[in-house]
N, C-alpha and C. Protein backbone atom coordinates (compact mmCIF):
# COMPACT_ATOMS: atom_id res chain seq x y z
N UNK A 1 -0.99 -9.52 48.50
CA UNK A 1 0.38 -9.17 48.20
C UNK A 1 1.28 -9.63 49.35
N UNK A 2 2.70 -9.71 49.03
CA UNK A 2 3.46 -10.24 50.04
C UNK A 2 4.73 -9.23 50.37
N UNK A 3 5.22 -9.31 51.13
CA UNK A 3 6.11 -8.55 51.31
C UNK A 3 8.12 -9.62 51.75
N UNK A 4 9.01 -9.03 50.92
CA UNK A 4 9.96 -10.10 51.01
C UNK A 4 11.21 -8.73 51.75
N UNK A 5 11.53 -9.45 52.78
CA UNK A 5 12.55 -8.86 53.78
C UNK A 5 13.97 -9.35 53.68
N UNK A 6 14.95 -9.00 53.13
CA UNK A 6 16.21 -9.22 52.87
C UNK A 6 17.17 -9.06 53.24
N UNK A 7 17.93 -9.29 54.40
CA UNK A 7 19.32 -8.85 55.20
C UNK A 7 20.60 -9.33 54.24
N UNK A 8 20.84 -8.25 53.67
CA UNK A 8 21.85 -7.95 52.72
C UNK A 8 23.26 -8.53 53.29
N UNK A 9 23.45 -7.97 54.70
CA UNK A 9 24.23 -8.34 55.47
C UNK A 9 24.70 -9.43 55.71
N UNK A 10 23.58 -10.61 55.80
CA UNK A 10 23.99 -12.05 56.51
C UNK A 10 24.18 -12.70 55.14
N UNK A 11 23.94 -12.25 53.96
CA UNK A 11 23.74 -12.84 52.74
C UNK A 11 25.87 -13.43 52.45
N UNK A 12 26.02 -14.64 51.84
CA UNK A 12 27.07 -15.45 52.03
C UNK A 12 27.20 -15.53 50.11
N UNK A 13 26.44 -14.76 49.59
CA UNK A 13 26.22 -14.98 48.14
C UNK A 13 26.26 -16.50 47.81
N UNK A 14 25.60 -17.11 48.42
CA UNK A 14 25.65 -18.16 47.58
C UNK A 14 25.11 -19.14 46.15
N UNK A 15 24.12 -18.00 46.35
CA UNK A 15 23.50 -18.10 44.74
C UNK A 15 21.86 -19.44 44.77
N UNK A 16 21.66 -20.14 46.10
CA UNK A 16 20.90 -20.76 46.44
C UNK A 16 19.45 -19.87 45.65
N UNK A 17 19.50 -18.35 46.06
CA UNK A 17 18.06 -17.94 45.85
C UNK A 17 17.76 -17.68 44.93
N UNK A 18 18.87 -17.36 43.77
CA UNK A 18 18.67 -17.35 42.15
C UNK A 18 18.38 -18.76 41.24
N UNK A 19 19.36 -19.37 42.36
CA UNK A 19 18.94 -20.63 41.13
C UNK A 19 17.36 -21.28 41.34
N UNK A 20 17.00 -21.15 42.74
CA UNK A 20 15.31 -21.38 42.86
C UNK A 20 14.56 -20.36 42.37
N UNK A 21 14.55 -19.16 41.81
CA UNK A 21 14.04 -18.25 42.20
C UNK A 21 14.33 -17.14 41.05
N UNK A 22 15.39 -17.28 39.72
CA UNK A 22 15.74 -16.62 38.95
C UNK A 22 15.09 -15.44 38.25
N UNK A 23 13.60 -15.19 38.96
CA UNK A 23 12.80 -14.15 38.28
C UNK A 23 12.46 -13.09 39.03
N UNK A 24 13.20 -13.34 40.07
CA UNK A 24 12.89 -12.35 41.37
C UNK A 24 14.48 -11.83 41.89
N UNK A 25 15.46 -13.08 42.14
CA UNK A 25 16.49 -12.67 42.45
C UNK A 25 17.83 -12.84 41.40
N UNK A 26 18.64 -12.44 41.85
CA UNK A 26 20.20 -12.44 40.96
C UNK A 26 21.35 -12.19 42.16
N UNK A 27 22.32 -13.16 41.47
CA UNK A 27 23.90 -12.16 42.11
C UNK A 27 24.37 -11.51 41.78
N UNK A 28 24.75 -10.82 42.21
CA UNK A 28 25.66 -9.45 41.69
C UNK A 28 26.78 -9.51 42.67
N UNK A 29 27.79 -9.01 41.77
CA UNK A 29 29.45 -8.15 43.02
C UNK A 29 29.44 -7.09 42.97
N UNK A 30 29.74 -6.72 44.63
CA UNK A 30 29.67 -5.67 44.89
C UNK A 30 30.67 -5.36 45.81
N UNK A 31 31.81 -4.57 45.53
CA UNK A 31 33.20 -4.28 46.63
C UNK A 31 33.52 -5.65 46.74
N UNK A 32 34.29 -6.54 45.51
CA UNK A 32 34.82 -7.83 45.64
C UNK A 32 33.80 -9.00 46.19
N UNK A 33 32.58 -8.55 46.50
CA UNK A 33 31.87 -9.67 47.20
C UNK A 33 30.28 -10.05 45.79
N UNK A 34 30.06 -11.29 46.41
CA UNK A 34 29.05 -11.63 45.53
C UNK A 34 28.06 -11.93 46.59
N UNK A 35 26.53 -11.17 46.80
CA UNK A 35 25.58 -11.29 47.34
C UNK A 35 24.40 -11.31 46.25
N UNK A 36 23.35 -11.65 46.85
CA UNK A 36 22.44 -11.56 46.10
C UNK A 36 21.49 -10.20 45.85
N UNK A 37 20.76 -10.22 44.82
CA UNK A 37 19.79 -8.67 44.52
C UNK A 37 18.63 -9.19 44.63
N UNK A 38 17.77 -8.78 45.36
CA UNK A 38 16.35 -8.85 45.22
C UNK A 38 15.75 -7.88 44.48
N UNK A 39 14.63 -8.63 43.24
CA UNK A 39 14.37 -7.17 41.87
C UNK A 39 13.30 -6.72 42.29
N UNK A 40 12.25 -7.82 43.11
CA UNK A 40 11.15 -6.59 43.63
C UNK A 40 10.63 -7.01 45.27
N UNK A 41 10.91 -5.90 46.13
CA UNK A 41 10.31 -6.82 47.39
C UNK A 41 8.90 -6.70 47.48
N UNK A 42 8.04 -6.49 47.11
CA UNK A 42 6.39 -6.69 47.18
C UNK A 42 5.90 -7.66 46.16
N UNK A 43 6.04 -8.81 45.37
CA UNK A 43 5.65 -9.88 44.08
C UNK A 43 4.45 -9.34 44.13
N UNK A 44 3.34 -9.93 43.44
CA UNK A 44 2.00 -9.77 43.59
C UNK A 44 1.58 -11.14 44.41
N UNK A 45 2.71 -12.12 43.90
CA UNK A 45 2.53 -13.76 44.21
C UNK A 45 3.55 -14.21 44.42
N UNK A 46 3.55 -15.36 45.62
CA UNK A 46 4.58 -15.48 46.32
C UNK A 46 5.61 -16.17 45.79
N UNK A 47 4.87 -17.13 44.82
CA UNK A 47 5.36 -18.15 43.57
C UNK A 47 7.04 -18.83 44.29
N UNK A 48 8.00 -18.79 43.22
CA UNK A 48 9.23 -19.59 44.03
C UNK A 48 10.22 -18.26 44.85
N UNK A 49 9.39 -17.51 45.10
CA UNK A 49 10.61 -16.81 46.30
C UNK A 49 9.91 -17.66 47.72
N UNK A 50 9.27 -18.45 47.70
CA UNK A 50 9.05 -19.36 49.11
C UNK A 50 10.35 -20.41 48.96
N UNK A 51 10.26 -20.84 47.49
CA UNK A 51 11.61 -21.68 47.27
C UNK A 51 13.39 -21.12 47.55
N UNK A 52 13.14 -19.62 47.16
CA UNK A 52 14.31 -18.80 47.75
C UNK A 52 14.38 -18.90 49.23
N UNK A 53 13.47 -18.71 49.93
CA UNK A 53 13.50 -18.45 51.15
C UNK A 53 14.19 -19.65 51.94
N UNK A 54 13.44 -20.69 51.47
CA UNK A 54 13.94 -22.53 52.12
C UNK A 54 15.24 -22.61 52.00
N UNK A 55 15.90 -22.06 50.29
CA UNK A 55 17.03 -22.60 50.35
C UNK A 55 17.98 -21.74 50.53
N UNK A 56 17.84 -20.57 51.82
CA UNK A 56 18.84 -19.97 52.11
C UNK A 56 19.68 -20.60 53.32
N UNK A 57 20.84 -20.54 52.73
CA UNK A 57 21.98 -21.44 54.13
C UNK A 57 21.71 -20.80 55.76
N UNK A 58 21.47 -19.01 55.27
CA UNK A 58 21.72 -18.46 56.63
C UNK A 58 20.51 -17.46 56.86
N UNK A 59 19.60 -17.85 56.40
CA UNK A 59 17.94 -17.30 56.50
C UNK A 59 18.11 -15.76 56.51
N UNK A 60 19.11 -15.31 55.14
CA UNK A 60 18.80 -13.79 54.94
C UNK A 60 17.33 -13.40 54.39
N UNK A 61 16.40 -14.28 54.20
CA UNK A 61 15.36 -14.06 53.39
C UNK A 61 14.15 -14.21 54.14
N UNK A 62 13.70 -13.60 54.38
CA UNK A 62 12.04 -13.68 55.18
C UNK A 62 10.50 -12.93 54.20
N UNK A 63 9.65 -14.13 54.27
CA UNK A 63 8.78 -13.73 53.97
C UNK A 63 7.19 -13.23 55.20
N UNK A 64 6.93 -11.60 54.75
CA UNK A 64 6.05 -11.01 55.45
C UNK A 64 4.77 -11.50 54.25
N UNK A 65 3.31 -11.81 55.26
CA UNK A 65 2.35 -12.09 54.62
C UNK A 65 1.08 -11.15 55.34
């Protein structure tokens, strides 16, 4: 199992991790802003949230193994 670490904070919503990654993540607005949602942080498999992870502009996304 993996574990996926998400700084909500540095997130720029840019939508990079949904469009690689659409089965794990989404954007959402929240207080005028658009960040991303992560739907589960433990996958069973790491599958394309490694592809989320690459294509974040400002490396809100870390994967624990």
């Amino acid at each position: 199992m993996v574990k996926i670490e998400y700084n909500k904070e540095a997130c720029i919503g840019c939508g990079a991790c949904a469009a690689q990654c659409p089965d794990n993540w989404e954007i959402v607005e929240e207080e005028g802003q658009y960040k991303a949602k992560l739907k589960n942080k433990e996958p069973a498999e790491l599958g394309c949230n490694q592809d989320a992870t690459d294509s974040c502009p400002v490396n809100a996304i870390k994967i624990l193994k």
